[in-house]
C-alpha atoms as a PDB file:
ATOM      1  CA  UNK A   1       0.000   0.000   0.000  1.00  0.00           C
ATOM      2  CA  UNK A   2       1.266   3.814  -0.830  1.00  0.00           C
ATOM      3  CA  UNK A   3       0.033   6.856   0.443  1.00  0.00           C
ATOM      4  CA  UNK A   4       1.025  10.488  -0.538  1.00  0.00           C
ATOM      5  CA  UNK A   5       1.129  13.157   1.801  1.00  0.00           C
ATOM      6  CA  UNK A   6       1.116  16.857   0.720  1.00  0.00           C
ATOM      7  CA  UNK A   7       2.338  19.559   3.789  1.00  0.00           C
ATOM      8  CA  UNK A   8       2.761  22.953   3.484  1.00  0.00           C
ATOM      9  CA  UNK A   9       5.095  23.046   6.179  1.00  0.00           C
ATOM     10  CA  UNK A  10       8.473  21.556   6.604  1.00  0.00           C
ATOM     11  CA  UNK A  11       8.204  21.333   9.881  1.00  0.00           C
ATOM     12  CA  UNK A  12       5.404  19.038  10.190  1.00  0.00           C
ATOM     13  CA  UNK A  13       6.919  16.852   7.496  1.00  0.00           C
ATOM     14  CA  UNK A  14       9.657  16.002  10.080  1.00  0.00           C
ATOM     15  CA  UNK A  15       7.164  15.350  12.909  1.00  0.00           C
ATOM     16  CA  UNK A  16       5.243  13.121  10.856  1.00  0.00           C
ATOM     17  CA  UNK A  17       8.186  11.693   9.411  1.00  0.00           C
ATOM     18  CA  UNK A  18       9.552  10.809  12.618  1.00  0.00           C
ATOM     19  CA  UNK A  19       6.958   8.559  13.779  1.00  0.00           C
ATOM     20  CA  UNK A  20       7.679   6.506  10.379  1.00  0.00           C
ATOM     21  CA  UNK A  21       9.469   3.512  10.502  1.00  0.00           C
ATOM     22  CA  UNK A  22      13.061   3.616   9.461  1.00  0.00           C
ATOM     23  CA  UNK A  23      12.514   2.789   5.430  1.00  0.00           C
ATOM     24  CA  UNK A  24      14.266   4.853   2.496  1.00  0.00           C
ATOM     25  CA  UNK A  25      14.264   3.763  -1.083  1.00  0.00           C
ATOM     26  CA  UNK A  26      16.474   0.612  -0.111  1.00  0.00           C
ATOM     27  CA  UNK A  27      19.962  -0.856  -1.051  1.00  0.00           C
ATOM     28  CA  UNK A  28      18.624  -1.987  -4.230  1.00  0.00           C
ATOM     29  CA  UNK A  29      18.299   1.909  -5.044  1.00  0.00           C
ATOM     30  CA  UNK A  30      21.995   2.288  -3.665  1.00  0.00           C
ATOM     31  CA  UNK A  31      20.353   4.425  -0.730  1.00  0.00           C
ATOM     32  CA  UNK A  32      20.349   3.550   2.799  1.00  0.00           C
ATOM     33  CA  UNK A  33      17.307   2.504   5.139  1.00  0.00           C
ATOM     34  CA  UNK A  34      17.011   5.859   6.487  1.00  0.00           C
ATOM     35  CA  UNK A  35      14.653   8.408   7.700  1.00  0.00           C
ATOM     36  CA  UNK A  36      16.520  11.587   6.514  1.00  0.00           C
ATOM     37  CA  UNK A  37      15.851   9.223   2.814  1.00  0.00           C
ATOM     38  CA  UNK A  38      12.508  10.421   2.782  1.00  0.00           C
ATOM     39  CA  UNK A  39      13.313  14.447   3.339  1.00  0.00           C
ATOM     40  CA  UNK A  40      15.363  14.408   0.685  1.00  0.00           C
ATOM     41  CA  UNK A  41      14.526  16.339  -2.749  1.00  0.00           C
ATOM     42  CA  UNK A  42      14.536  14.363  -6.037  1.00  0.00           C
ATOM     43  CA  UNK A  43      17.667  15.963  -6.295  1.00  0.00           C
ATOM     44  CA  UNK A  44      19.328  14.538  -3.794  1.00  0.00           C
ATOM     45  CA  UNK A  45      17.998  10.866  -3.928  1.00  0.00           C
ATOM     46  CA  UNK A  46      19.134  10.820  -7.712  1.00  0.00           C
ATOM     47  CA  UNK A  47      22.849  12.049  -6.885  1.00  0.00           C
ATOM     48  CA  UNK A  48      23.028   9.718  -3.609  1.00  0.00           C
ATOM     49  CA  UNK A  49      21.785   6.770  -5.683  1.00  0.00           C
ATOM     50  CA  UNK A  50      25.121   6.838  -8.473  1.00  0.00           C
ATOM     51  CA  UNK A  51      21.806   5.425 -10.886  1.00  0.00           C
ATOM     52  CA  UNK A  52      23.838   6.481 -14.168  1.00  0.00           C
ATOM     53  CA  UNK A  53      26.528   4.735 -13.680  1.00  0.00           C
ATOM     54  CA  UNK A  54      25.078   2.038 -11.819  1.00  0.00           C
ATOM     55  CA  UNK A  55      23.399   1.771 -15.691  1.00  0.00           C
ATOM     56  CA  UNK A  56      26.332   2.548 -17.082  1.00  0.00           C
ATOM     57  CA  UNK A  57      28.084  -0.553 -15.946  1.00  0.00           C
ATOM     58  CA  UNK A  58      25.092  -2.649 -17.005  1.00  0.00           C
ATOM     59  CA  UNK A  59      24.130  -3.314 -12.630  1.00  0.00           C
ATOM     60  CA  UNK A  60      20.395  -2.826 -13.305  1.00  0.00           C
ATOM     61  CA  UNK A  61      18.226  -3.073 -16.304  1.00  0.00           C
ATOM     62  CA  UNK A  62      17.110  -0.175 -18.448  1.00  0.00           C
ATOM     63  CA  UNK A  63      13.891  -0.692 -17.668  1.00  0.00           C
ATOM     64  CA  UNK A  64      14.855  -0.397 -13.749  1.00  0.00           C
ATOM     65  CA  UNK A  65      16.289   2.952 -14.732  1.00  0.00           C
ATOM     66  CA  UNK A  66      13.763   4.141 -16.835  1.00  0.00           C
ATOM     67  CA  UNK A  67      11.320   3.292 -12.936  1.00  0.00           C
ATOM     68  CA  UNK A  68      14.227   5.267 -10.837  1.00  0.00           C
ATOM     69  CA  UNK A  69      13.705   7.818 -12.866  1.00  0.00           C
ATOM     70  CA  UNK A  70       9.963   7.892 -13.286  1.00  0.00           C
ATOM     71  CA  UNK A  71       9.643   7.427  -9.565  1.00  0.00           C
ATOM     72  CA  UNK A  72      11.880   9.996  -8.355  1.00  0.00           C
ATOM     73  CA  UNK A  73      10.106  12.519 -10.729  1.00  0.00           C
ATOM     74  CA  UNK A  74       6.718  11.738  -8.884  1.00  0.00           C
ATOM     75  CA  UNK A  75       5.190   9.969 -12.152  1.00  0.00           C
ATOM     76  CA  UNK A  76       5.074   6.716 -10.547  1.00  0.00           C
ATOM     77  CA  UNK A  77       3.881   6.116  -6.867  1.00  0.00           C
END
């Protein structure tokens, strides 16, 4: 099951946040099981997660790229 949440306020994204269990992305992503995971803007998931050169190197499919990608720029839940 997924669930979105939209907040206006930073703030409240950390309190909510914080009762969360500790998940990120995951290892398979190359990001660790982490809290701060979920804070984090596209940006930063995408840089943390070496995903082009992970590709690159032929580690994970084009088609599990072409899902990072999607799913860091909010078009897939």
């Amino acid at each position: 099951m997924q669930v979105l949440f939209a907040f206006n306020d930073r703030s409240i994204v950390k309190k909510v946040v914080s009762f969360l269990p500790r998940v990120g992305v995951g290892s398979r992503y190359g990001l660790p099981q982490q809290r701060r995971t979920s804070l984090a803007s596209p940006k930063q998931l995408f840089r943390s997660a070496n995903m082009i050169q992970r590709w690159q190197r032929r580690e994970i499919s084009n088609f599990e790229y072409l899902i990072y990608l999607n799913t860091i720029a909010g078009i897939i839940e």
